[in-house]
Protein backbone atom coordinates (compact mmCIF):
# COMPACT_ATOMS: atom_id res chain seq x y z
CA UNK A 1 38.59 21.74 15.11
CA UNK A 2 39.66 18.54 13.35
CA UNK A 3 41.78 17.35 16.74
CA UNK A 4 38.64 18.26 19.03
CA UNK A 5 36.05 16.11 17.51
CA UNK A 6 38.77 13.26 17.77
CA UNK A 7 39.53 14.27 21.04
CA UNK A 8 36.10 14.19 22.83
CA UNK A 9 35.46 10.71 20.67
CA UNK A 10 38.13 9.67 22.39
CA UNK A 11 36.95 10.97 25.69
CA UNK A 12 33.58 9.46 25.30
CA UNK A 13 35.34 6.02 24.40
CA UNK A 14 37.45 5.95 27.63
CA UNK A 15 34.53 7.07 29.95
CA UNK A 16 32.57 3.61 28.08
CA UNK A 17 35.53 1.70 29.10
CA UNK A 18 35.87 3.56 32.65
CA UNK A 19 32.34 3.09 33.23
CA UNK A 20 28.97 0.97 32.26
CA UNK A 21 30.29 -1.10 29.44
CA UNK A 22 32.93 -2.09 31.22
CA UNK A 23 30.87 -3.92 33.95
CA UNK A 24 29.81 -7.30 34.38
CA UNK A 25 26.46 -6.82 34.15
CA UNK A 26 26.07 -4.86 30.71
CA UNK A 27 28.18 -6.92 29.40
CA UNK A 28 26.61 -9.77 30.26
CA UNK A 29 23.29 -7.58 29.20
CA UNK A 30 24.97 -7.48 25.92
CA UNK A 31 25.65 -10.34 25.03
CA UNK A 32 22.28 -11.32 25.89
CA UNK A 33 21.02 -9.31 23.31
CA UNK A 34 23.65 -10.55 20.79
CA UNK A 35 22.38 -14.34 21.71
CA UNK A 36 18.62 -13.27 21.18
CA UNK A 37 19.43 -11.81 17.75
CA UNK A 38 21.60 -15.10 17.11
CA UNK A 39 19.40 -17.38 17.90
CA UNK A 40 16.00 -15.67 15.84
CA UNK A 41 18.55 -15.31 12.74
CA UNK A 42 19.01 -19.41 13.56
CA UNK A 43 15.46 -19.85 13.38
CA UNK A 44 13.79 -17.55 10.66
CA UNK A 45 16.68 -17.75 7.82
CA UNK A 46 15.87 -20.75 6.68
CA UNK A 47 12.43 -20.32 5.72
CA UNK A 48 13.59 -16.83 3.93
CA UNK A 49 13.89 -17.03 0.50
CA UNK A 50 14.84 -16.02 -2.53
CA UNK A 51 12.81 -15.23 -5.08
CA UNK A 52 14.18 -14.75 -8.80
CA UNK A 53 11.51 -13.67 -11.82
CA UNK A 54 11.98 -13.72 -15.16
CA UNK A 55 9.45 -11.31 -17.42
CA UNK A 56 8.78 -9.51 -20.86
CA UNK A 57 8.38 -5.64 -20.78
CA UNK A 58 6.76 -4.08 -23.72
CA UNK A 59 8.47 -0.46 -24.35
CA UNK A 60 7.65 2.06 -27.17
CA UNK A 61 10.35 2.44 -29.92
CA UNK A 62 11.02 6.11 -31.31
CA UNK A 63 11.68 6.58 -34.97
CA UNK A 64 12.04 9.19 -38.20
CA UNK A 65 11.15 7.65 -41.46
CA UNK A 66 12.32 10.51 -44.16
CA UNK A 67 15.32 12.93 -44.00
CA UNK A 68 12.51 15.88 -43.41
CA UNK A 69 11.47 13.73 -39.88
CA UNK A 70 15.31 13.67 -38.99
CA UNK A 71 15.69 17.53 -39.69
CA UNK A 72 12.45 18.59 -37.55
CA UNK A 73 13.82 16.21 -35.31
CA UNK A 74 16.96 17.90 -34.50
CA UNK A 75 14.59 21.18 -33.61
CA UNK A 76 13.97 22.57 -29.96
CA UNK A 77 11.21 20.58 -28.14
CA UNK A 78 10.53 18.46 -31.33
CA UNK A 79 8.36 15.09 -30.04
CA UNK A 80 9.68 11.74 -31.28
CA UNK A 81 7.25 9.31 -33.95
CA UNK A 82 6.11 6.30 -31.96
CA UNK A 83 6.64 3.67 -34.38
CA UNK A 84 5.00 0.89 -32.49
CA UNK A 85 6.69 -1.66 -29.68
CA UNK A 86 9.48 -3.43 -28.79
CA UNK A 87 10.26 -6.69 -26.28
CA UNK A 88 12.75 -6.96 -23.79
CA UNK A 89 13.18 -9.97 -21.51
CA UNK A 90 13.69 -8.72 -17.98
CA UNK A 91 14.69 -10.40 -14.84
CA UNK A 92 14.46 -9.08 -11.64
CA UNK A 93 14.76 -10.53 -7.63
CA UNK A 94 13.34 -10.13 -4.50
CA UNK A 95 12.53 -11.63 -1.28
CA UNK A 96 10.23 -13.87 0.35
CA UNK A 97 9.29 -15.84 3.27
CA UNK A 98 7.21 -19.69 3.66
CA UNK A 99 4.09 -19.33 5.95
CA UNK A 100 3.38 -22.58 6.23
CA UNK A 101 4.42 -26.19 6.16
CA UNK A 102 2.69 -27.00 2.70
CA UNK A 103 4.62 -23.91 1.04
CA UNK A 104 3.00 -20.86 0.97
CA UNK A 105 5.47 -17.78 0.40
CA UNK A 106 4.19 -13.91 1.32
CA UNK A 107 5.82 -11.47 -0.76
CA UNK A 108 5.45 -7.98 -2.17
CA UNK A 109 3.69 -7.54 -5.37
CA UNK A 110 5.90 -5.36 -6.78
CA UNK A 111 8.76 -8.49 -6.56
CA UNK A 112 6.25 -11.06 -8.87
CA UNK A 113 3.88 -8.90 -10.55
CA UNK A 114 3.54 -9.60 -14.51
CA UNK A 115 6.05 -12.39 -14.11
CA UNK A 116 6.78 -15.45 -16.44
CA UNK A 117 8.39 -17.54 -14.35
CA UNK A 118 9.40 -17.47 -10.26
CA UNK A 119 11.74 -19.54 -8.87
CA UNK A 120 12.45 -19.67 -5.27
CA UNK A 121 15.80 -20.26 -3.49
CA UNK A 122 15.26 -21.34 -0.01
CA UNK A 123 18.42 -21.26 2.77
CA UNK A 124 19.87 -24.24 2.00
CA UNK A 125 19.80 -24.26 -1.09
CA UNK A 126 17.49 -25.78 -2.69
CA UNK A 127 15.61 -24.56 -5.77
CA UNK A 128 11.92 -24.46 -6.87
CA UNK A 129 9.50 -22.90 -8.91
CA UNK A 130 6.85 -21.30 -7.94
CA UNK A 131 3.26 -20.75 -9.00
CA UNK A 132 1.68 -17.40 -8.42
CA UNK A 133 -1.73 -17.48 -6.53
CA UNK A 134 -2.65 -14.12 -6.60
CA UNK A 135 -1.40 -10.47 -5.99
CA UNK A 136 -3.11 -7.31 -4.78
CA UNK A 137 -1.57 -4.21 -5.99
CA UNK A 138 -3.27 -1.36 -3.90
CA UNK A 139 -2.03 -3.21 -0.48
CA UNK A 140 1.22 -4.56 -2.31
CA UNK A 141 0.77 -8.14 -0.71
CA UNK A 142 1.48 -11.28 -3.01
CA UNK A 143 1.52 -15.06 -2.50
CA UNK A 144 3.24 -17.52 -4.17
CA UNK A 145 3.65 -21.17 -3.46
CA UNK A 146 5.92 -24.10 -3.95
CA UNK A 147 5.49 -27.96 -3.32
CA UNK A 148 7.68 -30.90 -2.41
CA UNK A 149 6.94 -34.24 -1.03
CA UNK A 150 8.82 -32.70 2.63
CA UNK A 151 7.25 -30.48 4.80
CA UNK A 152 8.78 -26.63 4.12
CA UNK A 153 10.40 -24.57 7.38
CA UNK A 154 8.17 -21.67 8.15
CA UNK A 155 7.37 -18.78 10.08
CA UNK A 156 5.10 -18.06 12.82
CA UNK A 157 2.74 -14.80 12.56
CA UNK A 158 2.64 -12.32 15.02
CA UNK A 159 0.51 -9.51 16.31
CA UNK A 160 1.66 -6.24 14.42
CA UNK A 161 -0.86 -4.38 16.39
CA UNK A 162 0.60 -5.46 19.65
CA UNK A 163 3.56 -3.64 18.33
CA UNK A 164 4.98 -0.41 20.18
CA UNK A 165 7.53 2.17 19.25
CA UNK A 166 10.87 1.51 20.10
CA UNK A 167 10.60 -2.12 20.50
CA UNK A 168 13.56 -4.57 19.02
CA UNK A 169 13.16 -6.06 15.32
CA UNK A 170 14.99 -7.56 12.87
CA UNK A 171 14.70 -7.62 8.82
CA UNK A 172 15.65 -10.65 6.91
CA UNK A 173 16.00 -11.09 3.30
CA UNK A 174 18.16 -10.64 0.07
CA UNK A 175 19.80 -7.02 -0.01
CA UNK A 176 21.27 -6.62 -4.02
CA UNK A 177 20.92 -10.14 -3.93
CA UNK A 178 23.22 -10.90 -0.68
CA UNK A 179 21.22 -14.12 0.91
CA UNK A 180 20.20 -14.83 4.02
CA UNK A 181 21.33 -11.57 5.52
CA UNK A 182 19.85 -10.22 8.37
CA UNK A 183 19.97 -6.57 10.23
CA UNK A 184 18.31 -4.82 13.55
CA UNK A 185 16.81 -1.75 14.08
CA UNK A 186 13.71 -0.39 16.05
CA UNK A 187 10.13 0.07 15.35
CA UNK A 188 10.37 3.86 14.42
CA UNK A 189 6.68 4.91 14.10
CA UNK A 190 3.74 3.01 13.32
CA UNK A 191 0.45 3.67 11.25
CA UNK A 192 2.67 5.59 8.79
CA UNK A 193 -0.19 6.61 5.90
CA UNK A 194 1.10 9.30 4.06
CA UNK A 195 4.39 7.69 2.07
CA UNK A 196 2.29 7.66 -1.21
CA UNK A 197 3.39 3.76 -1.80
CA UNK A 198 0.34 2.08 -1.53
CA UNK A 199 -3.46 2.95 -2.02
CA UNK A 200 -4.14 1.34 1.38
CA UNK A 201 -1.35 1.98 3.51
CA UNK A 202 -0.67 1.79 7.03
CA UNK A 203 2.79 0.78 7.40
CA UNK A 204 5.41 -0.12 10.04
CA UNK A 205 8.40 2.50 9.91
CA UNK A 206 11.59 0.90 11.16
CA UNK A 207 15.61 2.00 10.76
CA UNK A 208 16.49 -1.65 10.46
CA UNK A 209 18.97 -1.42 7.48
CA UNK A 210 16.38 -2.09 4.22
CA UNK A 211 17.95 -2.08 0.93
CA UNK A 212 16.53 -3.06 -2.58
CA UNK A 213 16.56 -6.93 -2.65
CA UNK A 214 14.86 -7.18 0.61
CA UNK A 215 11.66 -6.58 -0.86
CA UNK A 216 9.09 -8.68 0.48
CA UNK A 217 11.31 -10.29 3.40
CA UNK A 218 9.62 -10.62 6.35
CA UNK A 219 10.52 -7.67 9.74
CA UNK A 220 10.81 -10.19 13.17
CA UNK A 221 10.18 -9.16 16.52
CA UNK A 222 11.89 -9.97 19.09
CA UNK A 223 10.28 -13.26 19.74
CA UNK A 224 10.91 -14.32 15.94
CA UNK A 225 7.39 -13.98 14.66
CA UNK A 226 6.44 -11.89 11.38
CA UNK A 227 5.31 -8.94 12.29
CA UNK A 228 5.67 -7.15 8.81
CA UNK A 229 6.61 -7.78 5.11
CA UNK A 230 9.83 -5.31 4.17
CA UNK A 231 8.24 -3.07 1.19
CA UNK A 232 10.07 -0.03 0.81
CA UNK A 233 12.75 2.63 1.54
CA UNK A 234 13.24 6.31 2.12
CA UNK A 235 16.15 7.18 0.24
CA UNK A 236 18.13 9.73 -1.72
CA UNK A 237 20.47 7.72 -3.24
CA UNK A 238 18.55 4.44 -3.91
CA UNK A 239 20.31 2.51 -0.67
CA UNK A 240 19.66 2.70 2.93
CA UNK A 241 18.68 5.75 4.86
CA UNK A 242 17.75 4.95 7.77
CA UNK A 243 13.96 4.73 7.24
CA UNK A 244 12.36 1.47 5.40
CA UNK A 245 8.57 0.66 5.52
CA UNK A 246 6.93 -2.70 6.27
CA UNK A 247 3.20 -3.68 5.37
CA UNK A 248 1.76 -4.95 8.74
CA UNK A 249 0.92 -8.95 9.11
CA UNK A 250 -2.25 -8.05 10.85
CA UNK A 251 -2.83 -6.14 7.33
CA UNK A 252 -1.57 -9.16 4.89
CA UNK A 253 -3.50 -11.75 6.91
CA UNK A 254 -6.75 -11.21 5.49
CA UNK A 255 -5.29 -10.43 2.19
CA UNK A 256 -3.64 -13.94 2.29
CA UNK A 257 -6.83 -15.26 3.38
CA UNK A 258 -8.60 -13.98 0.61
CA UNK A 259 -6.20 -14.43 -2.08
CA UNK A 260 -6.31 -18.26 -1.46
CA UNK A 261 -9.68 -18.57 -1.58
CA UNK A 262 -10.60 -16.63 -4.29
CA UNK A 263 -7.23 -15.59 -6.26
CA UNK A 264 -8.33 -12.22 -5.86
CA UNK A 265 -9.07 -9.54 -3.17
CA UNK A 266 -12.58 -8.37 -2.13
CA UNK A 267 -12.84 -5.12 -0.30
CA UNK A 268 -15.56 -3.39 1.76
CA UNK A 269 -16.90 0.25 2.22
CA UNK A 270 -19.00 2.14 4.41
CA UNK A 271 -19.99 4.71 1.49
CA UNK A 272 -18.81 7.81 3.33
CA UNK A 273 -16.80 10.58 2.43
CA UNK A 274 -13.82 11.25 5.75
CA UNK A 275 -11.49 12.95 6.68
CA UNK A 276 -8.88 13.50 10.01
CA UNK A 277 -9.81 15.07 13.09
CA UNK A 278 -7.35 18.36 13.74
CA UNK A 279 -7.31 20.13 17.43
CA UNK A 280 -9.95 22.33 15.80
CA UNK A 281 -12.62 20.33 14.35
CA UNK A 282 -12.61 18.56 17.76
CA UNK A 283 -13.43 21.52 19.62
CA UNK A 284 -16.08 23.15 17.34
CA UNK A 285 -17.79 19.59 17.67
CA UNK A 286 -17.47 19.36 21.17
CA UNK A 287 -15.17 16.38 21.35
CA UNK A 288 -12.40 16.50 24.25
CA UNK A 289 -10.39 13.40 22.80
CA UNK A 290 -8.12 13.59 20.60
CA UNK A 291 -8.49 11.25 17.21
CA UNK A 292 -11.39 9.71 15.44
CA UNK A 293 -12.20 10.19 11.93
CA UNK A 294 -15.02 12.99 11.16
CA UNK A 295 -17.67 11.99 8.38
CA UNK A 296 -18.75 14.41 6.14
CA UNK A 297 -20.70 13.06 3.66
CA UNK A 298 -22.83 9.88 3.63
CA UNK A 299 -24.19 8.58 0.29
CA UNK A 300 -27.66 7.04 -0.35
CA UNK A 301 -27.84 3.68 0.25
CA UNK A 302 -24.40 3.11 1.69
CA UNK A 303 -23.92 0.93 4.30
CA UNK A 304 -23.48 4.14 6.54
CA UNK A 305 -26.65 5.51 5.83
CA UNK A 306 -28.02 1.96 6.50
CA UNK A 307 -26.57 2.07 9.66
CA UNK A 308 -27.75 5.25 10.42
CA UNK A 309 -24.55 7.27 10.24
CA UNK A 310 -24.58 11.16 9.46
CA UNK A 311 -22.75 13.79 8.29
CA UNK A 312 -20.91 15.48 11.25
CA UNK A 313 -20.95 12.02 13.06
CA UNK A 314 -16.93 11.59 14.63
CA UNK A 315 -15.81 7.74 14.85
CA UNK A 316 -13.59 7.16 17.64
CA UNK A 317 -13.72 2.99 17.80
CA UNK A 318 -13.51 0.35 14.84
CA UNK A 319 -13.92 -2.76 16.40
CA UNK A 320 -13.10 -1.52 20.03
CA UNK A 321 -10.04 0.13 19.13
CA UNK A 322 -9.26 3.66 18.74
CA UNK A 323 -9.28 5.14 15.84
CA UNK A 324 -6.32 7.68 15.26
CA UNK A 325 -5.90 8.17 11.36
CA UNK A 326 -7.84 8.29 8.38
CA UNK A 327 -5.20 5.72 6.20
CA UNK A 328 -5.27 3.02 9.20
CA UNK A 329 -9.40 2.89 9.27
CA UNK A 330 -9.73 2.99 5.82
CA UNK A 331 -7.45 0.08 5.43
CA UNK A 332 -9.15 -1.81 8.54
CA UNK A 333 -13.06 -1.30 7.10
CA UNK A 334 -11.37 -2.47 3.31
CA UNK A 335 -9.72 -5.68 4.77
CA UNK A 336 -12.89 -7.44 6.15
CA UNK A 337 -14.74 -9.15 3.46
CA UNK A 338 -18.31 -7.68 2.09
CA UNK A 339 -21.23 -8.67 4.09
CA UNK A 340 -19.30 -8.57 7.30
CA UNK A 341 -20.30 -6.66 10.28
CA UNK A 342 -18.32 -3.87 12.01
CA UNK A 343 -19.07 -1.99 15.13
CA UNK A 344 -18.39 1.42 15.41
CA UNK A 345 -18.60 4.08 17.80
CA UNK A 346 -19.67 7.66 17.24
CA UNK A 347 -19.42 10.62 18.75
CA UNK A 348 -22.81 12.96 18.13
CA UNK A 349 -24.17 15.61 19.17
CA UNK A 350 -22.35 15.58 22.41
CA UNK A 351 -22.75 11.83 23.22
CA UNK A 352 -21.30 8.62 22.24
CA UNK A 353 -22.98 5.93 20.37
CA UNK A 354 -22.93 2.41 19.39
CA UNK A 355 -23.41 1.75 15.80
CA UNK A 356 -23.21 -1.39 13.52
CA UNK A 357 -22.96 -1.35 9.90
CA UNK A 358 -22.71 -4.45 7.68
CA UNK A 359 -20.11 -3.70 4.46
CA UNK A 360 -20.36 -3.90 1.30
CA UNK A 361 -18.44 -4.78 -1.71
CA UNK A 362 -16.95 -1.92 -3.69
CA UNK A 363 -18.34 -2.78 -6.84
CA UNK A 364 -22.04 -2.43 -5.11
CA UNK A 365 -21.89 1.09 -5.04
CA UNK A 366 -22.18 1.46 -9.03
CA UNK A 367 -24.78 0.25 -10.79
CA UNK A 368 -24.62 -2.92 -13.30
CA UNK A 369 -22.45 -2.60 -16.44
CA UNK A 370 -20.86 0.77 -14.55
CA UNK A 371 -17.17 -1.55 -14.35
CA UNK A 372 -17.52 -1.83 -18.91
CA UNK A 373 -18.53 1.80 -19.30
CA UNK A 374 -15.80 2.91 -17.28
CA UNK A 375 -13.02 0.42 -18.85
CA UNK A 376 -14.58 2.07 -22.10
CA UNK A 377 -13.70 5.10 -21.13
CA UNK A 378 -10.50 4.18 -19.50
CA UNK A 379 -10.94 5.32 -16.34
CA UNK A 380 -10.74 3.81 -12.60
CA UNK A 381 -12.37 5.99 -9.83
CA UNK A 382 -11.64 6.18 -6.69
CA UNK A 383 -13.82 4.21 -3.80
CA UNK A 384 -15.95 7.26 -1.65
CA UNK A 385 -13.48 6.05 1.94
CA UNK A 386 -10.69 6.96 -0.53
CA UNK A 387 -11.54 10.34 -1.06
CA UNK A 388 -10.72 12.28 2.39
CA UNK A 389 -12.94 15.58 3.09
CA UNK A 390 -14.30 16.01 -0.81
CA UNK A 391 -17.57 16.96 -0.81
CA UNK A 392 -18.08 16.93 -4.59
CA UNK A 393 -17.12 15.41 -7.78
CA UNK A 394 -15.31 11.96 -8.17
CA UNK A 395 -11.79 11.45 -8.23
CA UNK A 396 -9.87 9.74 -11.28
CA UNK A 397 -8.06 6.66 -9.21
CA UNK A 398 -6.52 5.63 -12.48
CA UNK A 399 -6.20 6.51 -16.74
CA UNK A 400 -5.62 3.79 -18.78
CA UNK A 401 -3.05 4.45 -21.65
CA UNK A 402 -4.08 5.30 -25.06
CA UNK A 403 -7.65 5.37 -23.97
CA UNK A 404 -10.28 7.70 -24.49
CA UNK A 405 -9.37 9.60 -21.28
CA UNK A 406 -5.85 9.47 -21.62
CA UNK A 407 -6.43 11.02 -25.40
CA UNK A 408 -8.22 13.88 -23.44
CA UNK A 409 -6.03 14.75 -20.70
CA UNK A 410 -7.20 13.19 -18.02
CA UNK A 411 -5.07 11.55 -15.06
CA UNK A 412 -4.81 10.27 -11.88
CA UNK A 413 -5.43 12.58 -9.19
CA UNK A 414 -8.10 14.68 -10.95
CA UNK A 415 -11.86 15.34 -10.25
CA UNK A 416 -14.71 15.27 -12.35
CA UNK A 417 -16.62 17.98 -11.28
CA UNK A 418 -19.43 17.84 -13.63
CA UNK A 419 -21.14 15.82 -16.88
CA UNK A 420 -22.82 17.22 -19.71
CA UNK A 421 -22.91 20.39 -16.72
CA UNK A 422 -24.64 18.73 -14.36
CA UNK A 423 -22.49 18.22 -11.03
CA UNK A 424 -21.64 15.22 -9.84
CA UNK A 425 -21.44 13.67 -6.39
CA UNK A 426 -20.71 10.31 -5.94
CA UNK A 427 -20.20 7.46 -8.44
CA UNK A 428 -23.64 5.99 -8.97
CA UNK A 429 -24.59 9.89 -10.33
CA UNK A 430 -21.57 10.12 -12.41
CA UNK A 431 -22.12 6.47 -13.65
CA UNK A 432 -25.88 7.13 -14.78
CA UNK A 433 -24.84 10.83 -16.05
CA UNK A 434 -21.99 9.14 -18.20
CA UNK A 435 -24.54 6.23 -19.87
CA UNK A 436 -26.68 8.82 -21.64
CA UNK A 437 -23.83 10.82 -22.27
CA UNK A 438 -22.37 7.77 -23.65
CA UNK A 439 -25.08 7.42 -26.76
CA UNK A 440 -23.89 10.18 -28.23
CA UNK A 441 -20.54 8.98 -28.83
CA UNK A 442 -18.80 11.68 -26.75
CA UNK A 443 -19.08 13.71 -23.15
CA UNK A 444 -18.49 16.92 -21.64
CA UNK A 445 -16.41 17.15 -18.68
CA UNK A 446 -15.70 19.87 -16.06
CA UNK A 447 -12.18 18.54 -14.48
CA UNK A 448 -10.45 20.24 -11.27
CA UNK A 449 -7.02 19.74 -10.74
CA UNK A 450 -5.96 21.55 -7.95
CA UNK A 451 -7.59 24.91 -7.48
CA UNK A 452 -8.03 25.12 -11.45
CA UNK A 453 -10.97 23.83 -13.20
CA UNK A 454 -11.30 23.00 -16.94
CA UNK A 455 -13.74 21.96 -19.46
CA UNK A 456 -12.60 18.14 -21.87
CA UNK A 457 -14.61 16.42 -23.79
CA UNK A 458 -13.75 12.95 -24.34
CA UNK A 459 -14.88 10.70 -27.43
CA UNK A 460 -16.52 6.96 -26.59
CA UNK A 461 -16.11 4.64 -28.95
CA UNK A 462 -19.44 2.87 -29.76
């Protein structure tokens, strides 16, 4: 079996060299190629960088203090004493590329979050550090910048939506700190929702080799613009697999925009409750396309139900373009700032209408004061476009540690069902629910994890 496999290799080799690579004109097609590659490695590397962080973790430091401790310690599922906290400086590295002339650097978040210090390493050389200007966790988008009396090389942006399947590109950026390297690959899918890295994901998959290091390098097309920031891998082993993930630059732009401005991100909802269109749902509504996004809940006072959106109402366009999956429009209707105007249209009732909504800010759909209760409580929830087909309770975005939820058991992932045992809804319900619960210096809870619901009752500090 052994001599067969080399065999027909060899047989396929010889019928390369017999045939079309042998000819003139894929060879010449070749090294075509080779050239195009060349000459966008020529052009982008230089404004690649590489970014170096230095931080301090805080981790939790396990201890016995008596000869009984040590004994009981030594005992089958026995749970260690925390005796407080210990600092470790940490440094780590990443990628990077410059934007612009005057020295602005998109990165992942992941690469500078809680840093110290970030220096930057640019192609040829030369070393700088870097302020942070601001980071946004649930997209994983960060921008840095450095300064110098000369103008910086940079990239130019391209049109990630313009992007097809199959097409050419490139990733540049630091692999286990290897600089300036570069690799090629194809667009592999697009709109990818589902990996589980990012609240508000809708990422580029590629097989252009993407190994830790290249973390916030910038994916080229074939042309040499940025048509994605390198984020993340699919692996087994913790190197390359053959499937890496890239944020989209249509996606960071705004983010950018934003974070220069204001240092921080502002997102918009529609206040509706979504979720995907299946072959099913499509007929039983009457639909003959395939796509859109089917609405199922609308809350009071949303921008939906300003706009005169209901329950049962399909969307098929954001913006003029089709709307395939419930990740990608979430993302698009949270990127546009609050207060701006989207048009949408809606399948109903057998026809197709044009609707226009003006967003809002996620914080508007709580009431004042909602943002301290909840850090008292130590608990984020998630934003109504977030929550895909639930039609009641809230779900727990995030616990803080050592809070009042985490004390009680509650995590990420979970619903609150009910306060006090009154059912909740939506946020603004929970919110007011959880103030007069709040007076008494503790609440009751009904919490659904799964298909199993249970009763906590968490203590608030006064």
């Amino acid at each position: 079996m052994r001599s067969m496999k080399i065999i027909l290799a060899g047989a396929v080799v010889a019928a390369c060299l017999s045939g079309g690579l042998a000819q003139g004109k894929d060879i010449s097609a070749l090294q075509q190629t080779g050239n195009t590659f060349s000459e966008i490695a020529e052009k982008a590397l230089p404004a690649v960088v590489f970014i170096d962080v230095e931080s301090t973790v805080e981790v939790p430091v396990h201890g016995y203090s008596s000869p009984l401790d040590e004994f009981f310690r030594r005992q089958p599922y026995a749970v260690p004493r925390d005796q407080g906290t210990r600092k470790y400086h940490q440094q780590g590295q990443g990628s990077g590329f410059i934007i612009s002339r005057d020295g602005y650097i998109l990165t992942n978040n992941h690469v500078v979050q809680d840093a110290e210090r970030i220096k930057v390493t640019l192609g040829d050389g030369r070393t700088f550090d870097a302020e942070l200007v601001g980071t946004d966790p649930k997209t994983e988008v960060a921008l840095i910048r450095v300064q110098d009396d000369d103008d910086f090389p940079y990239l130019e942006l391209g049109d990630s939506d313009a992007l097809k399947v199959g097409e050419w590109v490139l990733a540049a950026g630091n692999p286990f700190g290897l600089s300036q390297t570069i690799t090629a690959g194809i667009v592999s899918a697009k709109e990818r929702s589902e990996v589980g890295i990012t609240e508000y994901a809708n990422f580029i998959q590629t097989d252009a080799a993407i190994n830790p290091g290249n973390s916030g390098g910038p994916l080229l097309n074939i042309h040499g613009e940025v048509i994605g920031i390198n984020t993340a891998i699919y692996s087994q082993t913790g190197g390359y697999m053959g499937i890496g993930f890239a944020i989209p630059i249509n996606q960071a732009i705004p983010i950018k925009d934003q974070l220069i401005e204001y240092g921080s991100v502002r997102r918009s909802v529609l206040g509706v409750y979504i979720q995907d269109v299946d072959e099913e749902l499509a007929e039983s509504f009457g639909l003959n396309e395939s796509g859109g996004i089917l609405i199922s809940q609308v809350m009071d006072g949303s921008s939906a139900d300003e706009a005169g959106l209901k329950s049962g109402d399909i969307v098929v366009q954001l913006g003029g373009e089709a709307v395939h999956k419930l990740g990608s429009f979430r993302s698009k209707v949270a990127a546009v700032p609050p207060g701006s105007t989207v048009a949408l249209k809606v399948f109903r009732d057998g026809q197709y209408l044009d609707v226009t909504a003006i967003t809002k800010a996620m914080e508007a759909d709580m009431p004042d004061g909602a943002a301290n209760l909840l850090g008292k409580v130590g608990i984020k929830l998630k934003d109504p476009d977030a929550q895909p087909g639930r039609r009641e309770g809230v779900e727990i975005a995030e616990v803080f540690p050592d809070s009042p939820a985490w004390r009680a058991g509650l995590r990420a992932g979970q619903a609150i069902l009910a306060v006090n045992r009154m059912a909740v809804d939506d946020k603004e319900e929970f919110v007011e629910l959880l103030e007069n619960a709040a007076k008494r210096g503790q609440v009751l809870l009904l919490v659904s994890e799964g298909r199993r619901a249970r009763y906590v009752v968490v203590r608030i500090d006064p």
